[in-house]
Protein backbone atom coordinates (compact mmCIF):
# COMPACT_ATOMS: atom_id res chain seq x y z
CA UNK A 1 -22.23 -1.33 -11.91
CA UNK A 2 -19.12 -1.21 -9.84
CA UNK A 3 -18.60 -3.40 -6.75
CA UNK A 4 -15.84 -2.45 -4.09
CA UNK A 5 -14.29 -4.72 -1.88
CA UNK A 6 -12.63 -4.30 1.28
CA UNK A 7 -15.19 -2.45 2.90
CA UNK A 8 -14.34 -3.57 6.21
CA UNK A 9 -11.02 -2.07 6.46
CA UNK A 10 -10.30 1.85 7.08
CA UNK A 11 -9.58 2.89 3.80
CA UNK A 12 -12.48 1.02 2.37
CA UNK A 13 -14.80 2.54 4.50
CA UNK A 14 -13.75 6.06 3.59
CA UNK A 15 -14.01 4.60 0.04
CA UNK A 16 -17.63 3.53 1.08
CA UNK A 17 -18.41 6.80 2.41
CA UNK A 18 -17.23 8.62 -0.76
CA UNK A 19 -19.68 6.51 -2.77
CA UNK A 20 -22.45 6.75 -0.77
CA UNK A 21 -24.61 8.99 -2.82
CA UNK A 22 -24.57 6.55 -5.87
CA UNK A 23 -27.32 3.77 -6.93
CA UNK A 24 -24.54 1.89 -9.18
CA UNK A 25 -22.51 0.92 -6.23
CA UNK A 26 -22.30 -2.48 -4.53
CA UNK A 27 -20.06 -3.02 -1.47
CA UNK A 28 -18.95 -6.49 -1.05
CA UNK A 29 -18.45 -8.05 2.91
CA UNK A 30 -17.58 -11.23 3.50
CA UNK A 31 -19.77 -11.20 6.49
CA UNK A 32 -22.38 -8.54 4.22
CA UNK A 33 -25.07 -6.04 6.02
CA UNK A 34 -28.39 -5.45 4.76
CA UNK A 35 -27.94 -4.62 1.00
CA UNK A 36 -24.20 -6.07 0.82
CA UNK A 37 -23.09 -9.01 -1.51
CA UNK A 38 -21.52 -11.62 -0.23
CA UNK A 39 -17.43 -11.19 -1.10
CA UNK A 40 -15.10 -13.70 0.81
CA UNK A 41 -11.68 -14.21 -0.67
CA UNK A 42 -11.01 -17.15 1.16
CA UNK A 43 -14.25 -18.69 0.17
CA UNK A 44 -14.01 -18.41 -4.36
CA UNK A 45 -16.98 -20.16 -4.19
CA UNK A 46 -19.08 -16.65 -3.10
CA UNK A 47 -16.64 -14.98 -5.76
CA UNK A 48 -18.15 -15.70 -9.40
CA UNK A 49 -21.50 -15.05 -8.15
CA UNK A 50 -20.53 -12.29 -6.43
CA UNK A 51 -19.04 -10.38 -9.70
CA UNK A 52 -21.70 -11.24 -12.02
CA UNK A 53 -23.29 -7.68 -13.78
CA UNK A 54 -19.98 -5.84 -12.31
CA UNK A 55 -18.56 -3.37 -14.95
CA UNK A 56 -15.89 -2.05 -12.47
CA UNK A 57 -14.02 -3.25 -9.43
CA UNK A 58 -12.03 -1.65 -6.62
CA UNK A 59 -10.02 -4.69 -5.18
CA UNK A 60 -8.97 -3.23 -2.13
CA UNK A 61 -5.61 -5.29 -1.25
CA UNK A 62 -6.55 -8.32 1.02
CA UNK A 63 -3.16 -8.12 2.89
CA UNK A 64 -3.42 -9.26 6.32
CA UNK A 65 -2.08 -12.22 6.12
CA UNK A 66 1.38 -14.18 4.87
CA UNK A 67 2.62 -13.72 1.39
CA UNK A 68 1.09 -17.47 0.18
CA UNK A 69 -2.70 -16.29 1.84
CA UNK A 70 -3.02 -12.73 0.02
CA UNK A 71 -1.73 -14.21 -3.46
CA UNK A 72 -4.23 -17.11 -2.99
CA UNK A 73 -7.06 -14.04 -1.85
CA UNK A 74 -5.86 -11.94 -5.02
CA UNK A 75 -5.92 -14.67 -7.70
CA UNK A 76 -9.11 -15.91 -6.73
CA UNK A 77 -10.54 -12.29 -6.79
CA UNK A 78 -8.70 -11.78 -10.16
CA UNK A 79 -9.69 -15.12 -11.57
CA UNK A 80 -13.14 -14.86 -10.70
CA UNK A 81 -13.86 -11.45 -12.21
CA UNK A 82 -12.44 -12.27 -15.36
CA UNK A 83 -14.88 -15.19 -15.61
CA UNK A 84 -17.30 -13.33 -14.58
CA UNK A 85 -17.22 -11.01 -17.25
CA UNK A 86 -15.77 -7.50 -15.11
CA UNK A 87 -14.42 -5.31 -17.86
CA UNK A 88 -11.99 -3.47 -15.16
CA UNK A 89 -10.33 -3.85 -11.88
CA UNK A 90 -8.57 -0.87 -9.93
CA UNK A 91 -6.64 -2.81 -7.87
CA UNK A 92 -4.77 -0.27 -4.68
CA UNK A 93 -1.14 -1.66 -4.52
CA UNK A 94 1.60 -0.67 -2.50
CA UNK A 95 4.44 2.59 -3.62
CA UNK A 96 7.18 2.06 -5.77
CA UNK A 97 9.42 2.77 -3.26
CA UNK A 98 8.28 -0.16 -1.02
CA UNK A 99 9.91 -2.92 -2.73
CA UNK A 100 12.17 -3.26 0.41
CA UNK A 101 9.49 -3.28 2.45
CA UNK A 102 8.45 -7.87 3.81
CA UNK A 103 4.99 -7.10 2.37
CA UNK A 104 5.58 -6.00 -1.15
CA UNK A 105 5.91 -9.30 -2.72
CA UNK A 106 1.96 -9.65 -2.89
CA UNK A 107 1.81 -6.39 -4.41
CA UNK A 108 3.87 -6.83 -7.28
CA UNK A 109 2.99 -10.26 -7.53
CA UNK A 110 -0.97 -8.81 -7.98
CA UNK A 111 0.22 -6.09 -10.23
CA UNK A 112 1.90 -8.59 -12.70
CA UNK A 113 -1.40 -11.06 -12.41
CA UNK A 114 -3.21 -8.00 -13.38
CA UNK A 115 -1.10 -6.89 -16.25
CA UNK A 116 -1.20 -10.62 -18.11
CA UNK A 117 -4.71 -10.99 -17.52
CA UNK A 118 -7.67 -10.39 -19.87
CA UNK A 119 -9.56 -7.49 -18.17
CA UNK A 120 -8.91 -3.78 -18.11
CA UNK A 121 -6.71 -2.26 -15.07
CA UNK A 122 -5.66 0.44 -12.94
CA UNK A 123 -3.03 0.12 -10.40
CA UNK A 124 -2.79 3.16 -7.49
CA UNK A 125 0.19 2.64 -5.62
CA UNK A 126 -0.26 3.55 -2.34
CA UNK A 127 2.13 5.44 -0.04
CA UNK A 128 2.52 4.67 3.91
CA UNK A 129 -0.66 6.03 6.09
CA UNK A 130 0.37 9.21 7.58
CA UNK A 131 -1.89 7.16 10.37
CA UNK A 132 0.18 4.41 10.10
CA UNK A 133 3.56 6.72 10.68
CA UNK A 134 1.69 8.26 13.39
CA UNK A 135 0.65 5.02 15.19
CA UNK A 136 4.89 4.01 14.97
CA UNK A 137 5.91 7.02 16.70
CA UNK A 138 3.24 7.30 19.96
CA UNK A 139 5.23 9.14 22.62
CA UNK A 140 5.76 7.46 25.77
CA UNK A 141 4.68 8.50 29.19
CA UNK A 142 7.45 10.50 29.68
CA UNK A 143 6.59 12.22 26.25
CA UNK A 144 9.22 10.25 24.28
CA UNK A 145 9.12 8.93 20.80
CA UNK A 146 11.10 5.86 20.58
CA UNK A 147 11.59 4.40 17.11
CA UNK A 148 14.53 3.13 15.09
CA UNK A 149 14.30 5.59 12.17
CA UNK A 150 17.55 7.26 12.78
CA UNK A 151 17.02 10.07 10.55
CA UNK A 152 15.41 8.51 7.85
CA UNK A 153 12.19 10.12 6.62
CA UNK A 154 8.81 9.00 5.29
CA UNK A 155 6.38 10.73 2.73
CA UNK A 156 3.62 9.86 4.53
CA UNK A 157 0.15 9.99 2.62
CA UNK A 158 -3.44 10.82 4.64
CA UNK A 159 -5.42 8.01 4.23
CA UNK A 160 -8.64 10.51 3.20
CA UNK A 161 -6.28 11.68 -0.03
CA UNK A 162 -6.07 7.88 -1.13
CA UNK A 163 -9.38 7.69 -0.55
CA UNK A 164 -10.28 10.44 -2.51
CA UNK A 165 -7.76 9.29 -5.77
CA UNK A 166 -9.56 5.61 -5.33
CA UNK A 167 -13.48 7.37 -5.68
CA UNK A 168 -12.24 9.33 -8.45
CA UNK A 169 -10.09 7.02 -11.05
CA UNK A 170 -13.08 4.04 -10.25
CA UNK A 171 -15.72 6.22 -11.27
CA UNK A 172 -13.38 7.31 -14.35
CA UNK A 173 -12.05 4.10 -14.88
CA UNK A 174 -11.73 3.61 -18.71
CA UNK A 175 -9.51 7.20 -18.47
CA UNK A 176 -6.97 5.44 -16.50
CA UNK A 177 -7.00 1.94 -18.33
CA UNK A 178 -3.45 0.87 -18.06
CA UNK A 179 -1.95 3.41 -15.69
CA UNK A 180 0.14 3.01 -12.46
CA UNK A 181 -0.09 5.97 -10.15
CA UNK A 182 2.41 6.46 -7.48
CA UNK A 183 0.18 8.07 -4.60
CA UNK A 184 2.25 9.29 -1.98
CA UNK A 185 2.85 12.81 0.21
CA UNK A 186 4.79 15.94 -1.28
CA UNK A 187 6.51 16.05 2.15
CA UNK A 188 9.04 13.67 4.21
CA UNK A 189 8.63 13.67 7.79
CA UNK A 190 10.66 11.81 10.09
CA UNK A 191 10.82 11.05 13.96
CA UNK A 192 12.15 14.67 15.00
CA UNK A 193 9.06 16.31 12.88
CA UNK A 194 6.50 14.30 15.00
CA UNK A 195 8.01 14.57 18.30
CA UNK A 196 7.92 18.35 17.22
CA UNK A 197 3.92 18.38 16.20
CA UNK A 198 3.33 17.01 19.62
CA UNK A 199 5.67 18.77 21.76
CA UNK A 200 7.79 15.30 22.55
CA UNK A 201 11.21 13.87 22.46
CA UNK A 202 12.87 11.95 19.55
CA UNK A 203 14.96 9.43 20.87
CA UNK A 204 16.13 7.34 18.29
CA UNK A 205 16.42 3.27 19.41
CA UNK A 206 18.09 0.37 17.96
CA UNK A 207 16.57 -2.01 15.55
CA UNK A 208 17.44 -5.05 18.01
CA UNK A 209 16.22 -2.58 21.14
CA UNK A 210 12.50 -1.97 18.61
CA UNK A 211 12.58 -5.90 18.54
CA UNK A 212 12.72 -6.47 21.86
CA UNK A 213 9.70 -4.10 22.70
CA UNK A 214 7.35 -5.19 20.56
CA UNK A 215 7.81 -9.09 21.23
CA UNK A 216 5.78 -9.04 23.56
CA UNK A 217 2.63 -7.71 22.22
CA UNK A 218 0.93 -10.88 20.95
CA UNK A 219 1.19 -9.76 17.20
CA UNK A 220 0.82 -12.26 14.41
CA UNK A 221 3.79 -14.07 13.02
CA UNK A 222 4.14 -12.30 9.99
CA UNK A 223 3.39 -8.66 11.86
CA UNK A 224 6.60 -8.39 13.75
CA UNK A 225 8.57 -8.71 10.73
CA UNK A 226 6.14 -5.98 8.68
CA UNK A 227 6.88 -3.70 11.47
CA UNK A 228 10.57 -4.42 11.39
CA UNK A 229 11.33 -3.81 7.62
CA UNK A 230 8.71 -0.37 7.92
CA UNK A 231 11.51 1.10 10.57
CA UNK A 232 14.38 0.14 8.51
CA UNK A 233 13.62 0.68 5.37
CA UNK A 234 12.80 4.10 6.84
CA UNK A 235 15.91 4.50 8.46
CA UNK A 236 17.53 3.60 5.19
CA UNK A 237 16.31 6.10 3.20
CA UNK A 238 14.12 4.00 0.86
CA UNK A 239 10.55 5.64 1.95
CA UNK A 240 11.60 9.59 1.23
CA UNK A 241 10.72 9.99 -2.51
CA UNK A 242 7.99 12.90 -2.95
CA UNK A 243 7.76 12.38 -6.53
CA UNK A 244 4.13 11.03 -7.41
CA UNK A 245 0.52 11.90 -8.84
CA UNK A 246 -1.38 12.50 -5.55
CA UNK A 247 -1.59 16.57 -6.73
CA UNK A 248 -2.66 15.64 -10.33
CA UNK A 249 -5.58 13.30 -9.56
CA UNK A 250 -6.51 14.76 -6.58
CA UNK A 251 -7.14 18.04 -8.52
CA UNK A 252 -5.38 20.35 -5.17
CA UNK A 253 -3.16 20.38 -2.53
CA UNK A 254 -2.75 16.89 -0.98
CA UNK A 255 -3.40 16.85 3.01
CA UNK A 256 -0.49 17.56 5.32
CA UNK A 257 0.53 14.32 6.91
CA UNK A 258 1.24 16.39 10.00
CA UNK A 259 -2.37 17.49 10.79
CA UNK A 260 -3.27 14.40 10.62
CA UNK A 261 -0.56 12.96 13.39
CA UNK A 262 -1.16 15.72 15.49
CA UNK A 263 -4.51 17.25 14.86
CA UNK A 264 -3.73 19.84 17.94
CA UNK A 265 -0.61 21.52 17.00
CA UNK A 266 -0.52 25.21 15.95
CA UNK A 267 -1.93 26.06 12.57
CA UNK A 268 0.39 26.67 10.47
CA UNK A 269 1.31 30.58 9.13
């Protein structure tokens, strides 16, 4: 039986959907539908219960929150399923070349938890959502992309290809006991390549001038400063590595990140 978690979010409800035609699947909610488990990381007590019969789980990262909240969340979940008997967790983790990035301490941290702990793993370290790049670079009214990337570049990753990797190595899982796999897209993009898709401007801002515009947007506390290290360790040139298995385990040609950002633009020749 495998039981995924996370369901809520938008990768786990692609995950969901690629499951869908399968009897030995369990999706676990914290607030659960009609045929759900209950799963609430913040609540271990719905945890144990929760994993009993499970063969295989998909921990989808519980990161929204601070660094303190998603380790508590992750050793709970981890804690749990080894008491509960789960013979193998695929746990989706954050790219190798996000170690710059505020949020990867969680990651790591979870990876390591994983690694000295008594049940089977897979780790898929996911790249940035091509969605994600795309929702940083919006054009203004005026048709003008305002970021602080400078010309740094991203190898942005559709969220469907992740997706796709996740379905496949959970329902494979002993094939993949003890691998990392570095999921993330064969092509950098940066500012100038979506102002380009969508027939806009790249204006390249300031890090202090980025700060200013998005203090006033009522984000959480530890939000501004996710946003903040995404633009500059983009700008740096930390986030540009193509190298990865997306191709391998996807079995074809990964998604362009592109098409995705701008659905609209000219096919390509």
């Amino acid at each position: 039986m495998i039981l995924v978690t996370g369901a809520s979010g938008a990768l786990g409800r692609l995950i969901v959907k690629g499951l869908a035609d399968r009897d030995d699947v369990v999706i676990g909610s914290r607030t659960p539908e009609h045929g759900r488990r209950r799963i609430d990381f913040d609540d271990p007590a719905t945890l144990l219960e929760g994993f009993r019969g499970i063969d295989i789980l998909l921990l989808i990262s519980a990161g929204y929150g601070e660094d303190d909240v998603v380790i508590a969340r992750h050793e709970a979940a981890i804690s749990a399923a080894e008491k509960a008997g789960v013979g193998h967790i695929v746990y989706t983790s954050l790219s190798r070349d996000g170690d710059h990035l505020t949020y990867a301490l969680p990651h790591r941290w979870t990876e390591r938890r994983l690694q000295r702990g008594t049940t089977a793993w897979t780790i898929l370290r996911n790249g940035l959502y091509a969605e994600f790049f795309g929702g940083l670079t919006i054009p203004d009214a005026d048709g003008t992309i305002t970021a602080p990337l400078g010309d740094g570049r991203l190898s942005a990753v559709c969220r469907e290809d992740l997706a796709d990797v996740a379905v496949k190595v959970t329902l494979e899982a002993a094939a993949h006991a003890g691998r990392t796999y570095e999921l993330v897209g064969e092509e950098a993009i940066g500012g100038a390549d979506v102002a380009a898709a969508l027939g806009a401007t790249y204006e390249p801002v300031t890090l202090a001038e980025a700060r200013a515009a998005i203090a006033g947007l009522g984000l959480e506390p530890f939000q501004e400063p996710m946003i903040m290290s995404t633009y500059s360790s983009i700008a740096g040139g930390f986030m540009s590595g193509t190298a990865g298995d997306l191709r391998t385990l996807l079995g074809g040609e990964p998604r362009n990140a592109l098409d995705v950002i701008a659905p609209n633009r000219p096919t390509r020749s």
